[in-house]
Protein backbone atom coordinates (compact mmCIF):
# COMPACT_ATOMS: atom_id res chain seq x y z
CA UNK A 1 41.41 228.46 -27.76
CA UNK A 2 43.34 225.86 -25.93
CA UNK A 3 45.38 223.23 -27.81
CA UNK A 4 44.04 219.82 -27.68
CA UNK A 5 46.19 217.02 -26.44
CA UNK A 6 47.78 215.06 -29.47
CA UNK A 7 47.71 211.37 -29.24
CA UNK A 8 51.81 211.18 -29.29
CA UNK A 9 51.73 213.78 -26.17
CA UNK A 10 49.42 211.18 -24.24
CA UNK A 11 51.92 208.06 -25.40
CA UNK A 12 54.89 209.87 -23.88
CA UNK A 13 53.52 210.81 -20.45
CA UNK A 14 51.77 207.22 -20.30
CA UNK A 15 55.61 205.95 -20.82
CA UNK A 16 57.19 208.35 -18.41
CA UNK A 17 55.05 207.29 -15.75
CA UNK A 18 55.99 203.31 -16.56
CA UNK A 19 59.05 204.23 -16.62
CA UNK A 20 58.82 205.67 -12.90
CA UNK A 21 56.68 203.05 -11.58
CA UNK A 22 59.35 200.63 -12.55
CA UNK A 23 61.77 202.52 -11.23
CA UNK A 24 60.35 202.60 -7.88
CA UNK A 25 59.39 198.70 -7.54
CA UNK A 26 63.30 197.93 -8.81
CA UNK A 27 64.16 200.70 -6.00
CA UNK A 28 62.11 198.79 -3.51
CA UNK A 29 62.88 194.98 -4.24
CA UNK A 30 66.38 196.19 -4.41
CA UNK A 31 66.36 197.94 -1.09
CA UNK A 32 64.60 194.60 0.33
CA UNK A 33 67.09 192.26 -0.87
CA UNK A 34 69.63 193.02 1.63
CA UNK A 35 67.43 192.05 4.38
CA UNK A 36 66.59 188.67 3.26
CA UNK A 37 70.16 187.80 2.76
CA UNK A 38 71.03 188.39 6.00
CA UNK A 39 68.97 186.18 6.97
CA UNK A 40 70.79 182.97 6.22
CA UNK A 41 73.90 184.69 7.45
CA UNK A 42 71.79 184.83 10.68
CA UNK A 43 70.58 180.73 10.39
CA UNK A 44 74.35 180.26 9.48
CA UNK A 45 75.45 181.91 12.33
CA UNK A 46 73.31 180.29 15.17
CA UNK A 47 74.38 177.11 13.21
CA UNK A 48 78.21 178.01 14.09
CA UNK A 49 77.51 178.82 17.38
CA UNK A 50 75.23 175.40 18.12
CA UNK A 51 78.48 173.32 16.59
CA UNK A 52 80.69 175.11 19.04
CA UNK A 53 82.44 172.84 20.86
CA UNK A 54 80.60 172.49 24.58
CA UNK A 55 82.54 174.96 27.33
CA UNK A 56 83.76 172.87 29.97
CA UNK A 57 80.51 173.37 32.91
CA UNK A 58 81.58 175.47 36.11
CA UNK A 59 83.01 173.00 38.70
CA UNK A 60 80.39 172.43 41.29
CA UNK A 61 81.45 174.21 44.78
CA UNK A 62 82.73 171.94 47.06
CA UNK A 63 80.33 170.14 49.88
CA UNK A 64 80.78 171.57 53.26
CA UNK A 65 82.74 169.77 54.91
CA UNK A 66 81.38 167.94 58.03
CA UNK A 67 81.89 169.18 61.39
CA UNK A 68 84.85 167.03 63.18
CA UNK A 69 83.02 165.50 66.24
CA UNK A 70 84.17 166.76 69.46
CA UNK A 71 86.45 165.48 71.32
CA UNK A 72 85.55 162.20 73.82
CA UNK A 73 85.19 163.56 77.29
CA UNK A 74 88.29 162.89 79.62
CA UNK A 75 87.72 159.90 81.55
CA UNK A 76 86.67 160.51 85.09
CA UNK A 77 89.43 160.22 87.83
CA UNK A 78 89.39 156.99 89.60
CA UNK A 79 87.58 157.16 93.00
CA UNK A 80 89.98 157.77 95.99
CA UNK A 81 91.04 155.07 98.06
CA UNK A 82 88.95 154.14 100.88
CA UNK A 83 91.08 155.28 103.86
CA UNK A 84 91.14 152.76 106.79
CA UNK A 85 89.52 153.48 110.02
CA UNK A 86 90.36 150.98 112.77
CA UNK A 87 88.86 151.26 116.24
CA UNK A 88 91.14 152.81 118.96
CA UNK A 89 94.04 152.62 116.52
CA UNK A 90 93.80 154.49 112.87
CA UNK A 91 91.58 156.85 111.01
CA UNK A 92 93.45 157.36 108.05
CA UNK A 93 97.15 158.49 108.06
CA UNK A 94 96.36 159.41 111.48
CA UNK A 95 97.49 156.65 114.23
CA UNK A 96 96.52 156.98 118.28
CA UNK A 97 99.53 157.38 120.03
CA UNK A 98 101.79 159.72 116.62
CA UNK A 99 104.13 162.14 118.43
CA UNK A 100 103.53 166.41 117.46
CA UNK A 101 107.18 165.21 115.28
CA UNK A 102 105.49 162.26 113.25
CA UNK A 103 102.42 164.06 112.32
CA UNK A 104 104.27 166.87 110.96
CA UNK A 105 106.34 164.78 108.86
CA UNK A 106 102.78 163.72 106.86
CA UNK A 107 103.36 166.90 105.58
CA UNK A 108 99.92 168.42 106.24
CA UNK A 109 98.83 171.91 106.13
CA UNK A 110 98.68 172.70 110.04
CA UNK A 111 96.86 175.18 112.10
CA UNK A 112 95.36 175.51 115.39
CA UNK A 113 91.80 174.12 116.13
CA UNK A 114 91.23 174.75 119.39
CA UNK A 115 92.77 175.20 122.96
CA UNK A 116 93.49 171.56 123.56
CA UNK A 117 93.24 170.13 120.17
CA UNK A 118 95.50 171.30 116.69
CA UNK A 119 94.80 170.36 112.81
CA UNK A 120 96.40 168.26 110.37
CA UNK A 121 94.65 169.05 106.97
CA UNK A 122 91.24 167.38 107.65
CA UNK A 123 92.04 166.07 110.72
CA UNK A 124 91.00 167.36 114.11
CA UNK A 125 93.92 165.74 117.14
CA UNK A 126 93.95 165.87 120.52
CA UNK A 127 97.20 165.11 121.90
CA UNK A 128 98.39 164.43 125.29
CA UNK A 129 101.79 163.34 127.12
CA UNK A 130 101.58 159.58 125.27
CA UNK A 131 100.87 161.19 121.85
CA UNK A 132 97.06 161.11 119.46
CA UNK A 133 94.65 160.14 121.92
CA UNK A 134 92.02 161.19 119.92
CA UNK A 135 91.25 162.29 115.88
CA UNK A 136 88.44 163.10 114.19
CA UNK A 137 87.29 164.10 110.75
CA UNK A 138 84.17 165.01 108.70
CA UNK A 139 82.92 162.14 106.18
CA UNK A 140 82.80 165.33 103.64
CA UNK A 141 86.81 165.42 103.84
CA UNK A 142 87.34 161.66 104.04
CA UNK A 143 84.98 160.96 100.81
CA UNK A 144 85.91 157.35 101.34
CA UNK A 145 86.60 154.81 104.79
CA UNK A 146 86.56 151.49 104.90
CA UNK A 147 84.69 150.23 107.93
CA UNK A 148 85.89 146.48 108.53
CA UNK A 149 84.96 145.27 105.07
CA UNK A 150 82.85 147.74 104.05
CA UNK A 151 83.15 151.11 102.18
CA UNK A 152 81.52 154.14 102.74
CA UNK A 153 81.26 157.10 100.66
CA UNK A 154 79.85 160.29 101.16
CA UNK A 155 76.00 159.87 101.01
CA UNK A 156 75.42 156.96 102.47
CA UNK A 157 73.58 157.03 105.92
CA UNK A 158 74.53 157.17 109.27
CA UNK A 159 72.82 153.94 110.32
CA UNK A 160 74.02 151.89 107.51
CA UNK A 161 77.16 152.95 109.03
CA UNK A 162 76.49 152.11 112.45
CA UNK A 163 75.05 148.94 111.22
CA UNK A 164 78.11 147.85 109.47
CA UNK A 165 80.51 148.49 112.65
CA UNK A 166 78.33 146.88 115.27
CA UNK A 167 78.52 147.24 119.14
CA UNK A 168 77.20 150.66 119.09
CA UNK A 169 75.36 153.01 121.30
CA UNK A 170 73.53 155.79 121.39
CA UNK A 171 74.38 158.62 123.19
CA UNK A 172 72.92 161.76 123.89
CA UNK A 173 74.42 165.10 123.41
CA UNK A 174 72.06 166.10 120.47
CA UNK A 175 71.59 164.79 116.49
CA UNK A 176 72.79 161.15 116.47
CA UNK A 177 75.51 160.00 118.32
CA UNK A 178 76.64 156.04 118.10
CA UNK A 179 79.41 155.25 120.97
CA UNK A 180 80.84 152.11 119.40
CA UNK A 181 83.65 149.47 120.40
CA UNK A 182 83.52 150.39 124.09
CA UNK A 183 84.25 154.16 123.11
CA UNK A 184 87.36 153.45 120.49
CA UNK A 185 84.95 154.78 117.94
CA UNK A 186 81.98 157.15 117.33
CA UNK A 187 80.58 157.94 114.31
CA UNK A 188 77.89 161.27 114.86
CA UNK A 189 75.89 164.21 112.98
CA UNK A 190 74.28 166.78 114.56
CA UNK A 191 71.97 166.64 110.83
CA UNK A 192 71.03 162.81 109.88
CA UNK A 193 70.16 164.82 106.66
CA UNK A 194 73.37 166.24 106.11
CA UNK A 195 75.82 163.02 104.84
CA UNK A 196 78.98 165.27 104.67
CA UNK A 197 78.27 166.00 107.66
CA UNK A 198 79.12 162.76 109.64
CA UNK A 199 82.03 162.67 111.73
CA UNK A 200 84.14 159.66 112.62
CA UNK A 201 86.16 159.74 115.65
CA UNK A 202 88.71 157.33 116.62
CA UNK A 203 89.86 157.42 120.18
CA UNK A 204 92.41 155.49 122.72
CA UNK A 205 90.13 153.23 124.64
């Protein structure tokens, strides 16, 4: 037959097993308490950090500068002078009756033009025994004359011109030819159009 439990047998494994429960809830609350103490060491630490003193902000990057304006534009070149055309005498540099001598000491580029006639940068002259009879050049290579008292620049018309000098006549020979101061002076185009174009001729009368 088997033994029957006594009562003190009961009282001993009713104590053992206290005995081990407590042992596990100290082992537990024990192994917690770590945990919750570092939590203030956390708090204090985000508190040490937040009373850092502030690190000096990145310096902002400079502004682009500005582009430097360009330059003012050079100032145009002053018109040329109007060069002075005188009936039967003068068309610029160019007098009637200047020896071969005295228009090569203008210093002009010189070539031939033609046969009977030789030229002096823009200048077309005809010479003969007494000198420039005759010289002619293109309103395109003059830029400015002065007719009388009046200028005249490339662009402006052939009748304002002929206007302007008076006593003029027109001749035929094709385009538009004026004869004017009994021959000392033509002014012509074979293109009215065509400004640069014009020619003024000064001649001996």
């Amino acid at each position: 037959m088997r033994a029957r439990p006594t009562s003190l047998s009961v009282s001993s494994r009713f104590v053992s097993s206290l005995a081990l429960v407590l042992a596990v809830g100290c082992g537990a609350s024990e192994t917690r308490e770590p945990e919750a103490a570092r939590a203030p060491r956390a708090a204090e630490d985000s508190t040490e950090e937040a009373q850092a003193p502030d690190e000096p902000a990145p310096e902002a990057a400079p502004a682009e500068l500005a582009e430097p304006e360009p330059p003012a534009p050079p100032p145009e070149p002053p018109a040329p002078e109007p060069l002075a055309v005188v009936a039967g005498a003068q068309l610029g540099p160019i007098r009637i009756g200047m020896s071969q001598e005295e228009l090569r000491a203008l210093g002009l580029p010189e070539s031939p033009a033609t046969p009977r006639s030789l030229r002096f940068g823009p200048y077309r002259v005809w010479l003969d025994d007494e000198g420039v009879r005759r010289v002619e050049a293109s309103m395109g290579d003059l830029e400015r004359v002065r007719l009388g008292g009046t200028v005249f620049a490339v662009g402006d018309h052939i009748h304002a011109m002929r206007d302007a000098i008076g006593d003029c006549v027109w001749r035929e020979g094709g385009g538009e030819r004026y004869r004017c101061g009994d021959g000392a002076l033509w002014v012509f185009t074979d293109h009215s159009l065509a400004p640069a174009r014009y020619v003024i001729a000064v001649e001996r009368p």
